[in-house]
Protein backbone atom coordinates (compact mmCIF):
# COMPACT_ATOMS: atom_id res chain seq x y z
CA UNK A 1 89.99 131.28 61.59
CA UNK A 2 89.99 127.41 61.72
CA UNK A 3 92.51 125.57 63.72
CA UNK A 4 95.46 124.38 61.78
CA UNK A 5 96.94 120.23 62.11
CA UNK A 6 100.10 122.02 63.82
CA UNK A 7 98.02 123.26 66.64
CA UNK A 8 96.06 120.16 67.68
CA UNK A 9 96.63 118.98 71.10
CA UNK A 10 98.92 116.31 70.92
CA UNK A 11 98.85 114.14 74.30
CA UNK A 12 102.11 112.40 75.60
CA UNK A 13 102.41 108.95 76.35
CA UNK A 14 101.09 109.05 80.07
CA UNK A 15 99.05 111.89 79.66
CA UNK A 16 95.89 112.37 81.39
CA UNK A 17 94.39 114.85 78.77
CA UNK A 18 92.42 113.45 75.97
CA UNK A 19 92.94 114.27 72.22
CA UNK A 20 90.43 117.11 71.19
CA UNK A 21 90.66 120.27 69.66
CA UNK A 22 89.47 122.12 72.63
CA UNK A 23 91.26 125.62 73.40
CA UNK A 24 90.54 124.16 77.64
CA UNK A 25 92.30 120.79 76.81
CA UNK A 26 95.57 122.99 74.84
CA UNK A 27 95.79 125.44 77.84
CA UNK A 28 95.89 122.67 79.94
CA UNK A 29 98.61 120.77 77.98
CA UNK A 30 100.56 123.94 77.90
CA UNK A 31 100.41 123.77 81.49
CA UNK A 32 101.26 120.21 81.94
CA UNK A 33 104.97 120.33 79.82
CA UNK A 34 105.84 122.18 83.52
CA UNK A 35 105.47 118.99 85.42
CA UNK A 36 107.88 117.41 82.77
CA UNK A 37 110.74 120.40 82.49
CA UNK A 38 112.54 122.55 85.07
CA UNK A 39 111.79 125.95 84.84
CA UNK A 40 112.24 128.44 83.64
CA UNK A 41 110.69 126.53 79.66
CA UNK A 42 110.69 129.13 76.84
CA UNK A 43 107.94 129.49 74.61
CA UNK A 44 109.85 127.77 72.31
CA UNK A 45 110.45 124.80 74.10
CA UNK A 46 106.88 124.12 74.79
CA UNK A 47 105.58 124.66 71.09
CA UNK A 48 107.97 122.00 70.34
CA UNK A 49 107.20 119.54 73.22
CA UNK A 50 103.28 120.40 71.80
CA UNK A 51 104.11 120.26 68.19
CA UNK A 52 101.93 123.91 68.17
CA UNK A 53 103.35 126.79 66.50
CA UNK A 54 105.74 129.59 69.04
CA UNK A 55 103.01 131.90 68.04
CA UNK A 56 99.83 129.99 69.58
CA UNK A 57 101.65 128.48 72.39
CA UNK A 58 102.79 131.83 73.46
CA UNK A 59 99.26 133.41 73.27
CA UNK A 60 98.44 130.57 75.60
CA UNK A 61 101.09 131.14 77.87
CA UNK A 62 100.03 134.69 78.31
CA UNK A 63 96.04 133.87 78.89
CA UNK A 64 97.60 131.46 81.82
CA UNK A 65 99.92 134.64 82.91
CA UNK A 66 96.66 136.30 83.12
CA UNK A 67 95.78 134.00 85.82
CA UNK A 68 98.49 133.46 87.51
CA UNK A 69 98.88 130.02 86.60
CA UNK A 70 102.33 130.69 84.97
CA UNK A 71 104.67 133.73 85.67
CA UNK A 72 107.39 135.52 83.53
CA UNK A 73 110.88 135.00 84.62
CA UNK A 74 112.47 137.91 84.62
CA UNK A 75 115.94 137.24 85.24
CA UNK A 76 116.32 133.98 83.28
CA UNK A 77 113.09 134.43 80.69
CA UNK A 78 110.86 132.06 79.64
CA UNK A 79 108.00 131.02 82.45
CA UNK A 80 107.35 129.24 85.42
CA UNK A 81 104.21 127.83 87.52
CA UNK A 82 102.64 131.20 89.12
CA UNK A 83 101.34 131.99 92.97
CA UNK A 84 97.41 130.64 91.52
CA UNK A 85 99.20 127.12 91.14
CA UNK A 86 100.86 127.33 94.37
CA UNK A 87 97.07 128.15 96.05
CA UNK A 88 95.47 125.50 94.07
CA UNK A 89 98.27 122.85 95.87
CA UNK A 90 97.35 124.23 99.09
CA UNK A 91 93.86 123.65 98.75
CA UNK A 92 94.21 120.46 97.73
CA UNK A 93 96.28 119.49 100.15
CA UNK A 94 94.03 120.68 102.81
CA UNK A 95 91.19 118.77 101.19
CA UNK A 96 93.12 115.46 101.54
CA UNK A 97 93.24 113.51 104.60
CA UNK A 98 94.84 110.76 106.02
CA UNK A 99 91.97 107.68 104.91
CA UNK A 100 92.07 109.49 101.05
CA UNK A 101 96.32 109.22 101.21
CA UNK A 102 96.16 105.34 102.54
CA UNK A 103 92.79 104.02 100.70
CA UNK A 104 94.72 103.39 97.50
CA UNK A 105 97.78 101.95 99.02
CA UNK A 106 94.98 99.54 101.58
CA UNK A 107 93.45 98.41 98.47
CA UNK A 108 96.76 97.41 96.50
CA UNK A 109 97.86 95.68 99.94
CA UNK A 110 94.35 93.45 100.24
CA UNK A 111 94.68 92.81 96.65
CA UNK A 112 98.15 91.81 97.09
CA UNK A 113 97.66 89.51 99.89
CA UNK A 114 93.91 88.91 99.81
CA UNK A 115 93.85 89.94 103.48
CA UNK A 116 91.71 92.69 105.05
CA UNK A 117 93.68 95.42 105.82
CA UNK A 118 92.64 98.30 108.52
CA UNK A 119 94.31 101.90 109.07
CA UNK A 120 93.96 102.85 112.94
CA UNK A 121 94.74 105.75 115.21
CA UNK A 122 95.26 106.81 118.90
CA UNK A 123 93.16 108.40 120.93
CA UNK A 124 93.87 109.44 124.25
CA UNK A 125 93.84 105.91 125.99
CA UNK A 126 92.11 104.15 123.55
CA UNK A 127 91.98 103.20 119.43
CA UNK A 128 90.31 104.38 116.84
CA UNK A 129 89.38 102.02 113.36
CA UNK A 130 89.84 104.95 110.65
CA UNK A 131 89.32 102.92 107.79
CA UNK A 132 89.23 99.38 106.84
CA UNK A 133 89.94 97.52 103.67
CA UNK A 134 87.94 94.23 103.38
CA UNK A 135 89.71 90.69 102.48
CA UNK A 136 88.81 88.09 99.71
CA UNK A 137 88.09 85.82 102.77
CA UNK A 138 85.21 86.33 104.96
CA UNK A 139 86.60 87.62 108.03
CA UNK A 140 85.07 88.38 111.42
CA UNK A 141 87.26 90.64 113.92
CA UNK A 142 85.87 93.21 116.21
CA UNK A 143 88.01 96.09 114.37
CA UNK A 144 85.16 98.21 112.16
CA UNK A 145 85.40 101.63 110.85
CA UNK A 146 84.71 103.68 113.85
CA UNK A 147 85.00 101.20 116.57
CA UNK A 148 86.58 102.49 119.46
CA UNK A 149 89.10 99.26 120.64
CA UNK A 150 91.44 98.74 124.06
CA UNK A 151 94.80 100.58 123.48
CA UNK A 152 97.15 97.30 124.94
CA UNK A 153 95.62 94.39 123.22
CA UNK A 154 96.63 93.48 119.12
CA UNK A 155 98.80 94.51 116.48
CA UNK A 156 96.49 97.88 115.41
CA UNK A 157 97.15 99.13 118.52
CA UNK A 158 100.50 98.19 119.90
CA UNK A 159 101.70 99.69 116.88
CA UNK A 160 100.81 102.66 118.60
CA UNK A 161 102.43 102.94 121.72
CA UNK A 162 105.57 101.19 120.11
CA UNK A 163 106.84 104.65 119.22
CA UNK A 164 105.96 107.08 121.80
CA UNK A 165 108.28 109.14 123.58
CA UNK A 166 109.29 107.12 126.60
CA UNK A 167 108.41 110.16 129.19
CA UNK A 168 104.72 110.02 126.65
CA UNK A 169 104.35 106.20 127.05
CA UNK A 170 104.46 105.99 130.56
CA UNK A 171 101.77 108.38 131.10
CA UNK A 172 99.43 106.45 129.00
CA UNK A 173 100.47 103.00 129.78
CA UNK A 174 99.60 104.89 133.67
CA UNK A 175 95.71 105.16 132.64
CA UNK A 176 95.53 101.50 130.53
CA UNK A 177 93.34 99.13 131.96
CA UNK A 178 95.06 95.53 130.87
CA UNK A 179 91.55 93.94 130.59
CA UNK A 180 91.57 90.62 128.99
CA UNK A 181 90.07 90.05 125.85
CA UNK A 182 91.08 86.63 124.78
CA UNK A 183 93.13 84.05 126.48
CA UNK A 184 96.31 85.49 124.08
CA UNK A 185 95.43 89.13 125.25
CA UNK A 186 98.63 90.76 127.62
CA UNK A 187 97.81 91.31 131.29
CA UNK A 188 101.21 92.06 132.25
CA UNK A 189 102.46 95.35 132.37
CA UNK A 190 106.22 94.20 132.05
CA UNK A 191 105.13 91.76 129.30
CA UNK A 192 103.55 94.91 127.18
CA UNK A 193 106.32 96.75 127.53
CA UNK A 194 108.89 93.47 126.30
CA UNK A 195 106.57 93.56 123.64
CA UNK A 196 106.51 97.10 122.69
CA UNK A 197 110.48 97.25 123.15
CA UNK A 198 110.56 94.00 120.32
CA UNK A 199 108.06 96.06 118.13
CA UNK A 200 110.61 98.66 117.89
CA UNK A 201 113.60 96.86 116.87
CA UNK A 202 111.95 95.01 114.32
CA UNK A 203 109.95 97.88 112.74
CA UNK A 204 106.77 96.07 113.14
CA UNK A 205 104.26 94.86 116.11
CA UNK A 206 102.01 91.71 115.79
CA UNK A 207 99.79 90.04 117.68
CA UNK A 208 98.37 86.44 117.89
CA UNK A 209 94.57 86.25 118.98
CA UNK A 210 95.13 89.03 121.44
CA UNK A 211 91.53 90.50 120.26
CA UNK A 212 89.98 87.99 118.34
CA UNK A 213 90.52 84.37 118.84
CA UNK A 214 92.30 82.77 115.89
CA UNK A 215 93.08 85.85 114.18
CA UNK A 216 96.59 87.58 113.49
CA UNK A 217 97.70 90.72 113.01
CA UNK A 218 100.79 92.68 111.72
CA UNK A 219 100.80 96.53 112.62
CA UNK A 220 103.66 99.13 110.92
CA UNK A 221 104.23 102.66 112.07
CA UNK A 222 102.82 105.51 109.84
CA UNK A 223 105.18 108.77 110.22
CA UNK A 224 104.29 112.27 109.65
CA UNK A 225 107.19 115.18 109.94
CA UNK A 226 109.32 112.32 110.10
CA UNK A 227 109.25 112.21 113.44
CA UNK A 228 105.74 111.39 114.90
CA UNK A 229 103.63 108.26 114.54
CA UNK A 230 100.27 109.50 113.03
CA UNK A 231 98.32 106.16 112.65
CA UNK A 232 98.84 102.33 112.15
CA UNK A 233 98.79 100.24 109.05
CA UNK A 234 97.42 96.74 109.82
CA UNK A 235 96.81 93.36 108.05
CA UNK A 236 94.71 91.15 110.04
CA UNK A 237 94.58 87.31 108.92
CA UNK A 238 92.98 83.97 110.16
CA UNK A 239 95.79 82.19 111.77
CA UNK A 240 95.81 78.87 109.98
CA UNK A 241 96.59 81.21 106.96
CA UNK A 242 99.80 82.44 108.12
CA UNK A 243 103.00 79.91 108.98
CA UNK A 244 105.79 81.65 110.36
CA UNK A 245 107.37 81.70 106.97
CA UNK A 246 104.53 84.07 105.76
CA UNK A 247 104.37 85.98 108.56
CA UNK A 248 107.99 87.59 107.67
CA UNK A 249 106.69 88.10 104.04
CA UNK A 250 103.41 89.64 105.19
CA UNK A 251 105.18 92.25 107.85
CA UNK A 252 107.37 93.21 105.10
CA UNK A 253 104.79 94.13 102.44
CA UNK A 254 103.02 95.88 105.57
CA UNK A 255 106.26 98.13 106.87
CA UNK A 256 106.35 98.92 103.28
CA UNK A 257 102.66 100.00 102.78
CA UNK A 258 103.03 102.35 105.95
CA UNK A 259 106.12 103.30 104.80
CA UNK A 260 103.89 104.30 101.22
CA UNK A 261 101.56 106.31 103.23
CA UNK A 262 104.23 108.17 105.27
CA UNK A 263 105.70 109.40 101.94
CA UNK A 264 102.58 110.29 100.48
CA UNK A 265 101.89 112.72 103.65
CA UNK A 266 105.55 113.85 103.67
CA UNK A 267 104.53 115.63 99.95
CA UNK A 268 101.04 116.68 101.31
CA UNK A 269 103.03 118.62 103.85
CA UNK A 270 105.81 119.93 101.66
């Protein structure tokens, strides 16, 4: 029985499914109208969203039924996404990480500002480079993907104490050697913790040649739960590139980067 014009795959503007007449690339538009309508969506509805007749869409809907892709309503008729869906989410969730939910959003920031960008976490006393994103500029700073850095000293890593509990903060500030790096680099206990307290109120922590001579940074908070700091998002810069006039611009395309990430976890973890 050949395939009539009616039931060609039709793809939607946006659609990541190419034109064919593949029975795989059909079941999979079929499944793809229930990203686009609140369920329960009727048999009905999808032939016409598909332009396939009620009869082939519905023998679709029942081969995903079969696999618990899509589910029956009962109560209200018509279908919904089934339990398999649900596992699939899970499992890709669990496959995802932090660096693969902020590499996309540190390559639109370097692109944006032609800056290198880095993504940096805490551990115990110290910080670790996660990921970094390289500039348009040839850059040299001591922050590489896996370096383990000082926890008091630049932007990447102030952002990290910034939002600690305060009970949390003075336990590790207790342990943190305030070694100095550069001749910019904080020594002062009272100082750090001025600067932390400044961090805070403006949503952002920077740093001028605290780790690398010459070099600034601008460090925003990454939240997970909504409640916990997870990681740093930080754009690092040769000073002579950034006047005090870009340095406002810069932090707020950073804050809004991190803020990007956050949200991206928040629907990981939903």
């Amino acid at each position: 029985m050949k395939n009539s014009a009616a039931d060609a795959p039709k793809v939607r503007p946006g659609s990541a499914v190419p034109t064919g007449n593949s029975t795989a690339l059909r079941a999979i538009e079929v499944l793809l109208v229930f990203d686009e309508v609140a369920p329960p969506v009727s048999a009905t509805e999808v032939a016409q969203r598909l332009g396939m007749s009620r009869a082939t869409t519905y023998r679709y809907l029942q081969s995903l039924r079969s696999t618990g892709l899509v589910e029956e309503d009962e109560e209200r008729g018509g279908f919904r996404l089934g339990p398999r869906i649900l596992r699939l989410a899970k499992a890709a969730r669990q496959g995802e990480g932090l660096v693969e939910v902020a590499q996309p959003v540190m390559r639109r920031l370097a692109e944006e500002t032609g800056e290198a960008v880095l993504l940096t976490r805490r551990s115990g006393k110290h910080v670790v480079c996660l990921e970094r994103q390289e500039s348009s500029f040839p850059l040299r700073i001591s922050y590489e993907r896996g370096h383990v850095m000082p926890l008091q000293a630049g932007a990447s890593a102030k952002v990290l104490l910034a939002w600690l509990k305060p009970a949390e903060l003075e336990t590790v500030l207790e342990g943190v050697r305030l070694d100095r790096i550069t001749a910019a680099t904080i020594t002062d206990l009272a100082v750090l913790r001025e600067d932390l307290e400044r961090s805070r109120e403006r949503g952002w922590a920077v740093s001028w040649g605290e780790v690398d001579e010459g070099v600034v940074g601008v460090a925003a908070p990454i939240w997970r739960d909504g409640s916990r700091v997870v990681a740093g998002l930080a754009l690092v810069a040769p000073a002579y590139r950034v006047s005090e006039g870009r340095l406002e611009e810069l932090a707020a395309l950073v804050v809004a980067a991190a803020r990007s990430v956050s949200e991206r976890l928040a629907v990981l973890d939903a």
